[in-house]
Every structure is written in structure tokens, then in C-alpha cells.
C-alpha atoms as a PDB file:
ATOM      1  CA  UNK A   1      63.953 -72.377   4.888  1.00  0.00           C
ATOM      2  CA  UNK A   2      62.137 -72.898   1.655  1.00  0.00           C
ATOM      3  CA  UNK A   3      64.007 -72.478  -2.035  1.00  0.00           C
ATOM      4  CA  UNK A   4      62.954 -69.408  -3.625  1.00  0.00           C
ATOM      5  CA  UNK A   5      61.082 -70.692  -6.396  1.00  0.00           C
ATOM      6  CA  UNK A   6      58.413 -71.694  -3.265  1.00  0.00           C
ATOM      7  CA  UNK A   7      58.059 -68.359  -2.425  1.00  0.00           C
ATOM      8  CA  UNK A   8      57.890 -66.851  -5.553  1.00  0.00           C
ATOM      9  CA  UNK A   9      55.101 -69.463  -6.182  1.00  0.00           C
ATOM     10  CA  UNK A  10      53.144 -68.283  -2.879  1.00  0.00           C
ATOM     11  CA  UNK A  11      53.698 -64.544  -3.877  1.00  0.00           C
ATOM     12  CA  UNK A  12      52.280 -64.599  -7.758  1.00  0.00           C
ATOM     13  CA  UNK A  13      49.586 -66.995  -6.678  1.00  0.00           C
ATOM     14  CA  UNK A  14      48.090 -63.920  -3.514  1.00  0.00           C
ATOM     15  CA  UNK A  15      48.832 -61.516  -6.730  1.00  0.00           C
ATOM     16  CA  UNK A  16      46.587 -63.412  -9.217  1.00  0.00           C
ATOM     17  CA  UNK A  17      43.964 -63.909  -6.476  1.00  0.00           C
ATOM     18  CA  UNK A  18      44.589 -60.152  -5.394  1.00  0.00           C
ATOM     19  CA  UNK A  19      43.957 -59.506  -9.359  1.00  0.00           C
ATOM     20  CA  UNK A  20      41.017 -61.499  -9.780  1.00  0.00           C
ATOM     21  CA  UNK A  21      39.540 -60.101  -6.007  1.00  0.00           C
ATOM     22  CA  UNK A  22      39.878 -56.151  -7.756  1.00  0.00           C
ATOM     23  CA  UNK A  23      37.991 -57.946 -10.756  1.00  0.00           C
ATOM     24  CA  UNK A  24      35.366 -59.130  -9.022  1.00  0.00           C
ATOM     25  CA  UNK A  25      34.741 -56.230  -7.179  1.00  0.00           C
ATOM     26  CA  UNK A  26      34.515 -54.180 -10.054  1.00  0.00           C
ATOM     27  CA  UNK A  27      31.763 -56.506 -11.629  1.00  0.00           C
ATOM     28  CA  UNK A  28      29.926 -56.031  -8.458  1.00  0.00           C
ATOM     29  CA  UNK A  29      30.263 -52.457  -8.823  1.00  0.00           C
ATOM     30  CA  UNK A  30      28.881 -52.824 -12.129  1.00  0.00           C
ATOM     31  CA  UNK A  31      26.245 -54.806 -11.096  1.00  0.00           C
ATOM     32  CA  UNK A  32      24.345 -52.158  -9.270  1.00  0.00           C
ATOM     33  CA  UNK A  33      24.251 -49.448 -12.541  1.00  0.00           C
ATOM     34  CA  UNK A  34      22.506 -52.832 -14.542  1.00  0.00           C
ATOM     35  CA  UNK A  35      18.847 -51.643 -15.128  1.00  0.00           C
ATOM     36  CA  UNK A  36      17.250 -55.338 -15.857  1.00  0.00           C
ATOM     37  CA  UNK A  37      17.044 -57.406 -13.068  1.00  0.00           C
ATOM     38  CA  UNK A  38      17.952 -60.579 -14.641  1.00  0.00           C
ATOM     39  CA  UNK A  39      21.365 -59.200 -15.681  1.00  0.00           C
ATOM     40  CA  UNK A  40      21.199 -57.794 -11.743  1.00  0.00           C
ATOM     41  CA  UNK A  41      21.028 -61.191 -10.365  1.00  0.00           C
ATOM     42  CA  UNK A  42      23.721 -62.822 -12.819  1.00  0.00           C
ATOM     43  CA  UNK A  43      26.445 -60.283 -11.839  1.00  0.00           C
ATOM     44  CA  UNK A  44      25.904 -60.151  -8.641  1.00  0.00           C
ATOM     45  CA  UNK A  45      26.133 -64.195  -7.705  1.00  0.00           C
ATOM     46  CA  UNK A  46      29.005 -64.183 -10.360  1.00  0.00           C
ATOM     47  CA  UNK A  47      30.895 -61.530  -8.556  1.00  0.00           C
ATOM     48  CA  UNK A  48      30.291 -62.873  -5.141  1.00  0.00           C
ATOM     49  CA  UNK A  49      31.559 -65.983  -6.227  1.00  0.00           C
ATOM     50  CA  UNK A  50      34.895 -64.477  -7.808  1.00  0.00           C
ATOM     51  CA  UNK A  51      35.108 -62.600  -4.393  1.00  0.00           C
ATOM     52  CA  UNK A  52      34.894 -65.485  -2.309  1.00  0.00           C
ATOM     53  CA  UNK A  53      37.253 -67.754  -4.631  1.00  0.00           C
ATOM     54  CA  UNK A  54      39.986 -65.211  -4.621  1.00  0.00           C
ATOM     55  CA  UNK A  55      39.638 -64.288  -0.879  1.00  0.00           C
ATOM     56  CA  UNK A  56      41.020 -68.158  -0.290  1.00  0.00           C
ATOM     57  CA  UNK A  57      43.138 -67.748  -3.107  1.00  0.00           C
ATOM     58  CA  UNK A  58      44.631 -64.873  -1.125  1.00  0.00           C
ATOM     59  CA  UNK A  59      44.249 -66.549   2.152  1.00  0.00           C
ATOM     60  CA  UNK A  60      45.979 -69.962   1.378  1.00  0.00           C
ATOM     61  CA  UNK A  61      49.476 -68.371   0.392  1.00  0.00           C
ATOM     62  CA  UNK A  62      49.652 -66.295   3.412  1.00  0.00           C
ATOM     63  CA  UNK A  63      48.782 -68.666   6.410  1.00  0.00           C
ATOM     64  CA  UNK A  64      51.413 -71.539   4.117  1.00  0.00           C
ATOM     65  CA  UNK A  65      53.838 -68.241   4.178  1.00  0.00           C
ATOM     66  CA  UNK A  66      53.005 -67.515   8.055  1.00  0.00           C
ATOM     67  CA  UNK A  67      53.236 -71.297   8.916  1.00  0.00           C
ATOM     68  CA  UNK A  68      56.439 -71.521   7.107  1.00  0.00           C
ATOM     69  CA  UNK A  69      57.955 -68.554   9.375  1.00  0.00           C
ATOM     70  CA  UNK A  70      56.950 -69.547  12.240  1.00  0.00           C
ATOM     71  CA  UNK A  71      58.066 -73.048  12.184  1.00  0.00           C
ATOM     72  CA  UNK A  72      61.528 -71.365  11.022  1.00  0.00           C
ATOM     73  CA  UNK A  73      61.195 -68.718  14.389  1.00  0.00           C
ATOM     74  CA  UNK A  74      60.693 -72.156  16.468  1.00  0.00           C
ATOM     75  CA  UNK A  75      63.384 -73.745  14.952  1.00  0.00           C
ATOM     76  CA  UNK A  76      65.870 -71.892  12.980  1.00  0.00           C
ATOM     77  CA  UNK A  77      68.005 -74.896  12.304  1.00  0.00           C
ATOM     78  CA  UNK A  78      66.153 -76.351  10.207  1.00  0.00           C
ATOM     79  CA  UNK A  79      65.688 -76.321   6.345  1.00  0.00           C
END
């Protein structure tokens, strides 16, 4: 079993990524009601980038999280 400091770790790091993920959706949102196409293309690669780096922010904590309970379901023993 991990110490609980780990899993507070894994839980604000998937809540900063799910912040940032909201935020970047919103700029892409906003993207789409820009009228000059320059300012177009900046938001939208900007926001598909924050998109894609908080999707694996979000990702990383939860297959560490489901690793970590299923090697504890294998083996309960151990710590």
C-alpha cells in the first residue's frame, strides 16, 4: 500500500491537469468566435496543445493509481 502523501500527490496532479484540460477547452471555444484568422490559427494549435498535455497529465496518475491497485488485489501482503 502506498503512504498517503503518494496518493494525495496522484490526486492534485489529475486535478491540475483536469483544470488546465477545462482551460484549454475553453480557449478552443474561444477560438471559433475570433474573426482574424491569424488569431484563429494561434488559439487553436495553443489549445490543442493544452488539451493534449493535460489529457496525459490526467492519464499518468490514473493508470500509476490503477497499477498500484492491482498489484495490491494480486498481492495484498505486500506494502
Amino acid at each position: 500500500m502506498k503512504s498517503f502523501g503518494w496518493w494525495i500527490k496522484q490526486i492534485l496532479f489529475g486535478g491540475v491537469s483536469l483544470l488546465f484540460l477545462l482551460l484549454g477547452l475553453n480557449a478552443l471555444w474561444s477560438a471559433y468566435q475570433v474573426q482574424n484568422p491569424h488569431e484563429f490559427i494561434m488559439l487553436f494549435f495553443s489549445s490543442s496543445l493544452m488539451i493534449l498535455i493535460s489529457a496525459v497529465g490526467m492519464i499518468y496518475p490514473a493508470v500509476r493509481i490503477f497499477a498500484c491497485l492491482r498489484a495490491r488485489k494480486n498481492n495484498p501482503c505486500s506494502t
